[in-house]
N, C-alpha and C. Protein backbone atom coordinates (compact mmCIF):
# COMPACT_ATOMS: atom_id res chain seq x y z
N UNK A 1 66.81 24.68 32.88
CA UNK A 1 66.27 24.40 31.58
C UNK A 1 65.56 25.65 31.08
N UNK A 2 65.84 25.85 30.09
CA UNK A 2 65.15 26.90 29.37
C UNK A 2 64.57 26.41 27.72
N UNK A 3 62.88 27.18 27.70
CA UNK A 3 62.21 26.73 26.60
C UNK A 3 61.97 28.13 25.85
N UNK A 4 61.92 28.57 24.70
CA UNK A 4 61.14 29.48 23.95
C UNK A 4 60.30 28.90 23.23
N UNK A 5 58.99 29.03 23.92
CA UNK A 5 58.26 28.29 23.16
C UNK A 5 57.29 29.57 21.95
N UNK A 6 57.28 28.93 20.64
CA UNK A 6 56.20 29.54 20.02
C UNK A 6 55.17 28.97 19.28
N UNK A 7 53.79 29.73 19.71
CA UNK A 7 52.90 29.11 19.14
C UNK A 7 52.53 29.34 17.43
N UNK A 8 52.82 28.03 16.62
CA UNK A 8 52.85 28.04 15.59
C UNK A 8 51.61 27.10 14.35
N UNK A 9 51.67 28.21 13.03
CA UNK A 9 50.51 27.56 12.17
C UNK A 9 51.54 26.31 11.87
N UNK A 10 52.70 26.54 11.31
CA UNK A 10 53.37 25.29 10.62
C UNK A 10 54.53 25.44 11.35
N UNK A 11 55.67 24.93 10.92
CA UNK A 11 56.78 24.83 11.45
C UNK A 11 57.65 23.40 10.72
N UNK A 12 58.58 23.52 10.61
CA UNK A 12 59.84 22.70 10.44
C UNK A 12 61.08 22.91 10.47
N UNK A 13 61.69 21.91 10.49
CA UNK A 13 63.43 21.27 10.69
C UNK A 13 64.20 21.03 9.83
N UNK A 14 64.86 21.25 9.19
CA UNK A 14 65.87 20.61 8.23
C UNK A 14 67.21 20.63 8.56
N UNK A 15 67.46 19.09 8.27
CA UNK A 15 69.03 18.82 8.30
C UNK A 15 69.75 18.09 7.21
N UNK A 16 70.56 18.70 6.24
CA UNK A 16 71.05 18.75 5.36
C UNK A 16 70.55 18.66 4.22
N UNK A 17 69.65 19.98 3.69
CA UNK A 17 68.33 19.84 2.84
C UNK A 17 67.12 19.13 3.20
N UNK A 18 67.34 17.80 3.89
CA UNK A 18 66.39 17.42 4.30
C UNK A 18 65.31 18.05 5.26
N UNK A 19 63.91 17.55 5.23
CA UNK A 19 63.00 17.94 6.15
C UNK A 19 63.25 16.72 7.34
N UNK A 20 63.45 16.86 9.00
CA UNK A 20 63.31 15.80 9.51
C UNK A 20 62.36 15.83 10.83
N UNK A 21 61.65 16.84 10.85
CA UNK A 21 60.45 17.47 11.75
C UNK A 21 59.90 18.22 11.22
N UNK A 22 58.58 18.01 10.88
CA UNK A 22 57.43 18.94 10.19
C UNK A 22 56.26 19.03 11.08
N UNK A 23 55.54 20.24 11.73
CA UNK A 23 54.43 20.28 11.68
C UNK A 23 53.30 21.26 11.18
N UNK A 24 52.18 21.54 11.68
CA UNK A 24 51.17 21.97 11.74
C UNK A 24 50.66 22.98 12.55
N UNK A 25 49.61 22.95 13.22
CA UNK A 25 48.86 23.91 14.42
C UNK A 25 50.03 23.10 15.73
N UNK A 26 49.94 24.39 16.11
CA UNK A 26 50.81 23.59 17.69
C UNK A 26 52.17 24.76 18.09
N UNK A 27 53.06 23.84 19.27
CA UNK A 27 54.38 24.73 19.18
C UNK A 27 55.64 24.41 19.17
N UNK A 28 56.34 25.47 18.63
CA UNK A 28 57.73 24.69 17.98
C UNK A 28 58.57 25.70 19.69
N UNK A 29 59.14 24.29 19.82
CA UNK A 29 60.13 24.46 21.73
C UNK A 29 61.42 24.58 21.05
N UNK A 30 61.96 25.50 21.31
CA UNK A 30 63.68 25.72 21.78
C UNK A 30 64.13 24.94 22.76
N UNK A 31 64.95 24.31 23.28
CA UNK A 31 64.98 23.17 24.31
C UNK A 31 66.76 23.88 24.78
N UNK A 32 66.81 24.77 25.67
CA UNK A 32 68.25 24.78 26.28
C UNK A 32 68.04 24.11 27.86
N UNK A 33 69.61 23.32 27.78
CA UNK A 33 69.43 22.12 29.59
C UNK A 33 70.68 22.91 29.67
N UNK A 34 70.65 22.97 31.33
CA UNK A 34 71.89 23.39 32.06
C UNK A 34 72.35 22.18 32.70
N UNK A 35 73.28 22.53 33.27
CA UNK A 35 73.99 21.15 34.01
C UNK A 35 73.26 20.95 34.90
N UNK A 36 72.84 21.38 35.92
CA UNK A 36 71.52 20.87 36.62
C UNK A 36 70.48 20.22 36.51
N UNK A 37 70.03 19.96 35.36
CA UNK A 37 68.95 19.62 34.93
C UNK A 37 68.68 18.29 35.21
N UNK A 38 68.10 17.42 35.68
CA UNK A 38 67.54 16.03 35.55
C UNK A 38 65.84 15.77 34.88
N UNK A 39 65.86 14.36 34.68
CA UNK A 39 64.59 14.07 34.07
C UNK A 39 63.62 14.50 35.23
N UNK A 40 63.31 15.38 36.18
CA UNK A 40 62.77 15.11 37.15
C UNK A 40 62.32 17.17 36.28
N UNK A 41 63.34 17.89 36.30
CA UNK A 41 63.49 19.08 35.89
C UNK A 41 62.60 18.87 34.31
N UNK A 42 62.78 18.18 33.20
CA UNK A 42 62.58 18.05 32.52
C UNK A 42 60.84 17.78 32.50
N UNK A 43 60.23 16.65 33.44
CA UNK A 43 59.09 16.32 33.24
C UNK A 43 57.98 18.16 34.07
N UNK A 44 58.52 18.35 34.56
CA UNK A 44 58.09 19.59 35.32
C UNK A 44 58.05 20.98 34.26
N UNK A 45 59.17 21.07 33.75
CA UNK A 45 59.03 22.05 32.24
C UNK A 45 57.96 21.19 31.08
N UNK A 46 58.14 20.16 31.21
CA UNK A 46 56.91 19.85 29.89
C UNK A 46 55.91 20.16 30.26
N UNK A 47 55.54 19.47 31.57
CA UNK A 47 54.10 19.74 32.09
C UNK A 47 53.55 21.24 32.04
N UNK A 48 54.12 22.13 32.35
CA UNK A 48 54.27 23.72 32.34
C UNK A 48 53.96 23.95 30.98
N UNK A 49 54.76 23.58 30.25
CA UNK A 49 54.70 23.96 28.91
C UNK A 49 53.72 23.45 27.81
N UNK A 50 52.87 22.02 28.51
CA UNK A 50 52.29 21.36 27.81
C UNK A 50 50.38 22.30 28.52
N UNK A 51 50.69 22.93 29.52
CA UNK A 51 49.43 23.10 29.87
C UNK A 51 49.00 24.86 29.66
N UNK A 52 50.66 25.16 29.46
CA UNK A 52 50.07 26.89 28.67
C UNK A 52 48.52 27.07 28.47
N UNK A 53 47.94 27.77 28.59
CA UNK A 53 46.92 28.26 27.80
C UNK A 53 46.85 29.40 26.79
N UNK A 54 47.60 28.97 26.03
CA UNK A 54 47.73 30.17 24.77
C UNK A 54 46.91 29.99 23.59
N UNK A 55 46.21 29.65 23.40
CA UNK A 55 45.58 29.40 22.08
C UNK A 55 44.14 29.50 22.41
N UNK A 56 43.49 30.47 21.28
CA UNK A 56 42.06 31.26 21.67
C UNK A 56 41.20 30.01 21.63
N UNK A 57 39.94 30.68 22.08
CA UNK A 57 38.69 29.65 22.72
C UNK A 57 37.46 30.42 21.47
N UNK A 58 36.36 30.01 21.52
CA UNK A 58 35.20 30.33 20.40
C UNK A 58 35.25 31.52 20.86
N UNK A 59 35.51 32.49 21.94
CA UNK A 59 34.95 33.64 22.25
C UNK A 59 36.51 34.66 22.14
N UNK A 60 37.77 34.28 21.41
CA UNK A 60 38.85 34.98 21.27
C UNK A 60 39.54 34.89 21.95
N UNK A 61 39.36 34.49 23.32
CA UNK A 61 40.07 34.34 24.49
C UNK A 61 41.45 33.28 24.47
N UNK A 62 42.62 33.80 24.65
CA UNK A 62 43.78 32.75 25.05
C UNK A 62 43.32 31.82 26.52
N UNK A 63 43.12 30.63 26.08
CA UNK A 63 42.11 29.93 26.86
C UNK A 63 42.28 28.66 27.55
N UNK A 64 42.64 28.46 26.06
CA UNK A 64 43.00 26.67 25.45
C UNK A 64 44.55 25.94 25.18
N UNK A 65 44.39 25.48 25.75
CA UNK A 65 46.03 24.64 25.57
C UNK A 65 45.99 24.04 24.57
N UNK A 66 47.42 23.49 24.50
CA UNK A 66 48.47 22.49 23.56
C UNK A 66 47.11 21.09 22.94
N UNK A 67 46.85 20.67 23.92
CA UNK A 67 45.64 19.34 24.18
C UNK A 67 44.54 19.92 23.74
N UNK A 68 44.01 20.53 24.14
CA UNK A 68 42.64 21.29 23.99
C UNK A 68 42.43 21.44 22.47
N UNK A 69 43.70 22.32 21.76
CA UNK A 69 43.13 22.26 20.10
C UNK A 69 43.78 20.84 19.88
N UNK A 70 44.34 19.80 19.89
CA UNK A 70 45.19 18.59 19.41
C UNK A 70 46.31 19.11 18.92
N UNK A 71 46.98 20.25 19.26
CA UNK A 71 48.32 20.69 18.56
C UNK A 71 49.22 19.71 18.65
N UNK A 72 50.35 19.93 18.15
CA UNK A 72 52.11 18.83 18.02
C UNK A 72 52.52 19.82 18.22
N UNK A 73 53.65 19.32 18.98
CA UNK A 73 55.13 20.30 18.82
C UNK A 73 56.40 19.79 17.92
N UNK A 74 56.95 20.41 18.03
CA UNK A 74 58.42 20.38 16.97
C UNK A 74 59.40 20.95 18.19
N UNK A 75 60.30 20.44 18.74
CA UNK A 75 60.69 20.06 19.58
C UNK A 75 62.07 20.20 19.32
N UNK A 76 63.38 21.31 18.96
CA UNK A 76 64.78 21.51 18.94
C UNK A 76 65.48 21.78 19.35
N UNK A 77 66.89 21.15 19.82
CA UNK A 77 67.68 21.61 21.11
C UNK A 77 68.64 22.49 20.41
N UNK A 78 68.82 23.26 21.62
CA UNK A 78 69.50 24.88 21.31
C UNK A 78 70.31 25.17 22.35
N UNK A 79 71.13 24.95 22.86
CA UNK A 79 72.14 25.32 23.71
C UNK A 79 72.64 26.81 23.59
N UNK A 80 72.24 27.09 22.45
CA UNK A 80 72.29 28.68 22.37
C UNK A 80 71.41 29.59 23.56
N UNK A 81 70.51 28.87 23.97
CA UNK A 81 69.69 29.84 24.86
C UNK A 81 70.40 29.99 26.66
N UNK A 82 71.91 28.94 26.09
CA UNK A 82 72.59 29.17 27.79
C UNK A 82 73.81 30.49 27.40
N UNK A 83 73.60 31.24 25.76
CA UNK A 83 74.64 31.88 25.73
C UNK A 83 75.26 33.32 27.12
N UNK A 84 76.08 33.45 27.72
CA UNK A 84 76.39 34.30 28.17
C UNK A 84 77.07 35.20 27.68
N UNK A 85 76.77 36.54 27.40
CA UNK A 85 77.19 38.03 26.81
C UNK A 85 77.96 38.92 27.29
N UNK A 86 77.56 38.94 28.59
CA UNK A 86 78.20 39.87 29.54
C UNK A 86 79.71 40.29 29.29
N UNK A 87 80.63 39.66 28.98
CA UNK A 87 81.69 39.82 28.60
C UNK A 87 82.16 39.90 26.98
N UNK A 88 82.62 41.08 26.75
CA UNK A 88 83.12 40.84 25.16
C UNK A 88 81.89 40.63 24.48
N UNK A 89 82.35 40.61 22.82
CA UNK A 89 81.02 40.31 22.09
C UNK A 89 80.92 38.80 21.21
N UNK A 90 81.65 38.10 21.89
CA UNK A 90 81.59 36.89 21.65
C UNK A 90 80.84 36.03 22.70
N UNK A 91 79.60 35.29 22.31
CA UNK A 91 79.16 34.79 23.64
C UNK A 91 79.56 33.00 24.07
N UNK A 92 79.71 33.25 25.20
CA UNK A 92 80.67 31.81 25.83
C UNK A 92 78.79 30.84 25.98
N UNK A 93 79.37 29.71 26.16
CA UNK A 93 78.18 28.81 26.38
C UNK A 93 78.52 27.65 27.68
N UNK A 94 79.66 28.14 28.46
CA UNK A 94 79.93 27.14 29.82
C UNK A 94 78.57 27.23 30.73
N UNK A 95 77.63 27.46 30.54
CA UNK A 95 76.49 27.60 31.21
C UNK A 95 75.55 26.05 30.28
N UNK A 96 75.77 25.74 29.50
CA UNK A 96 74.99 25.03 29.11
C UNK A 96 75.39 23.65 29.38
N UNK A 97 74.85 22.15 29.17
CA UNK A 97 74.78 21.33 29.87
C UNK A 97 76.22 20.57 29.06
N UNK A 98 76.60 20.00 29.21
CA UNK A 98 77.77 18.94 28.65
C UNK A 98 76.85 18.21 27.30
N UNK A 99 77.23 17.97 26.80
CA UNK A 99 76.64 17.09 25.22
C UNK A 99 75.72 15.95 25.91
N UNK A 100 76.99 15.32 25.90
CA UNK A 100 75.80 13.78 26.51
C UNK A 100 74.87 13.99 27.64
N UNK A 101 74.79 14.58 28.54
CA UNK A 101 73.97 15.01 29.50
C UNK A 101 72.82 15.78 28.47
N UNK A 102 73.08 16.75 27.53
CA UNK A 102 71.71 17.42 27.38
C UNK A 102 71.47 16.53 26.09
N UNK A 103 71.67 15.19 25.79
CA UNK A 103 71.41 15.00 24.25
C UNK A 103 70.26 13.60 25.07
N UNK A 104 70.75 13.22 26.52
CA UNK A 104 69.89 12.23 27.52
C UNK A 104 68.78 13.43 27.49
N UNK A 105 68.79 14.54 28.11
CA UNK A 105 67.60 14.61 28.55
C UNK A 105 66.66 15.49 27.37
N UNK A 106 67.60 16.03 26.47
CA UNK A 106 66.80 15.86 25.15
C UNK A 106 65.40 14.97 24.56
N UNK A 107 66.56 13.52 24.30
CA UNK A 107 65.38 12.73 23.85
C UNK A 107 64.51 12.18 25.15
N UNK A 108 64.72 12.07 26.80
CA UNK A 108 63.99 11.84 27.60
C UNK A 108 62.62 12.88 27.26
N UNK A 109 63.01 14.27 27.11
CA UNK A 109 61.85 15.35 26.81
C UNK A 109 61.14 14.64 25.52
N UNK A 110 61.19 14.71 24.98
CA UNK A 110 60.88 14.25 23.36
C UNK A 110 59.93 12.75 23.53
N UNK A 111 60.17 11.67 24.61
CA UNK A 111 59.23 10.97 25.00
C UNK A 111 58.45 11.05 26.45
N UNK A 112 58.89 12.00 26.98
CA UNK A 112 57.95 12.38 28.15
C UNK A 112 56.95 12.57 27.47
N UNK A 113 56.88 13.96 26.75
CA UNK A 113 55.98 14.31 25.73
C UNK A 113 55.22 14.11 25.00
N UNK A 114 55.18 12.65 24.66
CA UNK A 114 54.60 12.03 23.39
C UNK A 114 53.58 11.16 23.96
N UNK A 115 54.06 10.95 25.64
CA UNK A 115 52.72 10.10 26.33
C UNK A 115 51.81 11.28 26.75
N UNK A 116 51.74 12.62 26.21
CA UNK A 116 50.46 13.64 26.49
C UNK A 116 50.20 13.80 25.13
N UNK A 117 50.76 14.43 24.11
CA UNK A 117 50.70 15.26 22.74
C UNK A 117 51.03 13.71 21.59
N UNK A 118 50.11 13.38 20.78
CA UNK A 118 50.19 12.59 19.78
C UNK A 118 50.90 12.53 19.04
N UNK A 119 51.23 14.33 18.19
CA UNK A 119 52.35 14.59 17.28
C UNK A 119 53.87 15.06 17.90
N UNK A 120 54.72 14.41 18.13
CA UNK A 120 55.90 15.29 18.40
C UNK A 120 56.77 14.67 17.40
N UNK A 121 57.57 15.84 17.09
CA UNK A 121 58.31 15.95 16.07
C UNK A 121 59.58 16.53 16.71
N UNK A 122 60.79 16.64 16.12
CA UNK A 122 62.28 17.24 16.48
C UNK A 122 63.41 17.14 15.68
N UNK A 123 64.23 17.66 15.87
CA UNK A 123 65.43 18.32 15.03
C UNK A 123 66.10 16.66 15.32
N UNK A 124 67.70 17.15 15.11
CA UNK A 124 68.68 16.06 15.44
C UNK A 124 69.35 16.49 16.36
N UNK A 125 69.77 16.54 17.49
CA UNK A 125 71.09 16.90 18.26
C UNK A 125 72.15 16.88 17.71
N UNK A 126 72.55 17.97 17.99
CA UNK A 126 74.28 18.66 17.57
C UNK A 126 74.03 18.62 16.05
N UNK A 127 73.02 18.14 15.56
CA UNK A 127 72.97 18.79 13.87
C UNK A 127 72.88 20.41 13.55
N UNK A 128 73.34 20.86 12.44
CA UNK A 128 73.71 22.38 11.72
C UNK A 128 72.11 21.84 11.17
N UNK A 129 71.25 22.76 12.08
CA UNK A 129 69.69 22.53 11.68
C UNK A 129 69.02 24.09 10.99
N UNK A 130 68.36 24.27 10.14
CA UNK A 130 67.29 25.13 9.49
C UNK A 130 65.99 24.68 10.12
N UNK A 131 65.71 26.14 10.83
CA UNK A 131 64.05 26.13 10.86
C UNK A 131 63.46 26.71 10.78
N UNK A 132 62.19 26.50 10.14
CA UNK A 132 60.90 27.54 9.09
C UNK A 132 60.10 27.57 10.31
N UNK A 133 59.14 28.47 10.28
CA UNK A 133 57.79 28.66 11.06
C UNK A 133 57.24 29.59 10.90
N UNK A 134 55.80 29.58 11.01
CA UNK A 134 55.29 30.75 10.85
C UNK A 134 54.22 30.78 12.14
N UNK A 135 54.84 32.20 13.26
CA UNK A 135 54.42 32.11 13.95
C UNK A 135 53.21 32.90 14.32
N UNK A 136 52.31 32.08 14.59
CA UNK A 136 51.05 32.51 15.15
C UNK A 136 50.41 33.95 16.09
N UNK A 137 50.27 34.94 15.66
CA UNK A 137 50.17 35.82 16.25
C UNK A 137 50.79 36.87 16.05
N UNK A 138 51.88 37.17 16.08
CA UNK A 138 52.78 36.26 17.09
C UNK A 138 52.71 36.24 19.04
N UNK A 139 52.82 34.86 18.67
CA UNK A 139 52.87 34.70 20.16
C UNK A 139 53.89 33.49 20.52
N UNK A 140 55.08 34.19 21.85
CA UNK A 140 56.22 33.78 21.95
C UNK A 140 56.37 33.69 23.72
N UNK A 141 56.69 32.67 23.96
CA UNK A 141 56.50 32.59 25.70
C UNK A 141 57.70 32.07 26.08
N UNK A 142 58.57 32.54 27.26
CA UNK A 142 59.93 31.64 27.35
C UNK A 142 59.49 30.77 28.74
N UNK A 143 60.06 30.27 28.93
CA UNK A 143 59.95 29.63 30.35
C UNK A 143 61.62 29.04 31.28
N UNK A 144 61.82 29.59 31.65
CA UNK A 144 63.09 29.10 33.03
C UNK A 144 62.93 28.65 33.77
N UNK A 145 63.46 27.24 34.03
CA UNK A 145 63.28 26.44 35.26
C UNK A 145 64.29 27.17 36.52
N UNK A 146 64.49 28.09 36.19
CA UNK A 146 65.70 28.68 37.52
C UNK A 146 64.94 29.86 37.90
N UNK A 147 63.72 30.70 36.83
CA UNK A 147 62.84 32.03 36.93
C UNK A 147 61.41 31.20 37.62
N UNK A 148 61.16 29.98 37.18
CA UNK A 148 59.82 29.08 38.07
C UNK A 148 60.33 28.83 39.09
N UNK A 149 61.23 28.73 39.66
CA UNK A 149 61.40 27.77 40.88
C UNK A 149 61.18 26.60 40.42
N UNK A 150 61.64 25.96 39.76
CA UNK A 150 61.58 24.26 39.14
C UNK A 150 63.19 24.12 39.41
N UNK A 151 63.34 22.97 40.72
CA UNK A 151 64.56 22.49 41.32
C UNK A 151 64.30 21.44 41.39
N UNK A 152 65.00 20.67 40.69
CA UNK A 152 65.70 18.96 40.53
C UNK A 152 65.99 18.68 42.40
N UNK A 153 65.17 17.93 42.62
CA UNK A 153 65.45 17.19 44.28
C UNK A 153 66.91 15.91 43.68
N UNK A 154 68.06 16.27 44.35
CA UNK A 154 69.33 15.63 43.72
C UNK A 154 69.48 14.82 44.91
């Protein structure tokens, strides 16, 4: 599983003109699943990701987590982040999870989540999505469950 997470003032989603995830203070997740991935992989990247400490404290300091200010996330799956390059300049995506497999642990993420963080918000799966943000800092953090050592017990 792979996240780019960024910490953001606003952020949103749109799918087909529409707005269908909007937020605020908080961070907007890139969400790529590999075929490996189980809800087990999934609750282990949120937790990681939900306890960052990126966001300054009264004294400037990156300090404070996701919880700590009450941020939301905005929450969009991207299978783009399994692209492989290495070959040619067209990039292949057989690294990324099968549809129905990452569209399960998609929305499994999306309510893991929501029993820590109040606001979560998200795109549509397999929707042709637009997204705005304006990112904070900037400050941009990726996270790999294959670069953590985060292994699904199968």
């Amino acid at each position: 599983m792979r996240m780019v997470i960024q910490r953001v003032t606003q952020a949103s989603v749109r799918v087909d003109g529409e707005i269908v995830g909007e937020i605020g203070r908080g961070f907007l997740v890139l969400l790529g699943i590999a075929p490996e991935d189980t809800e087990e992989t999934v609750r282990k990247m949120a937790d990681k990701m939900m306890r960052l400490r990126i966001f300054s404290d009264e004294n400037d300091k990156i300090n404070l987590s996701l919880k700590d200010v009450g941020g939301a996330l905005l929450i969009v799956s991207q299978f783009t982040l399994y692209a492989d390059c290495r070959k040619g300049n067209r990039p292949n995506f057989i690294q990324a999870a099968p549809p129905a497999q990452a569209e399960q642990l998609y929305e499994y993420c999306k309510a893991y989540c929501k029993q820590t963080v109040e606001n979560v918000q998200s795109g549509v799966f397999g929707a042709e999505m637009q997204v705005s943000l304006c990112n904070d800092g900037p400050f941009t953090v990726t996270l790999d469950s294959e670069l953590l050592g985060i292994r699904s017990q199968k």
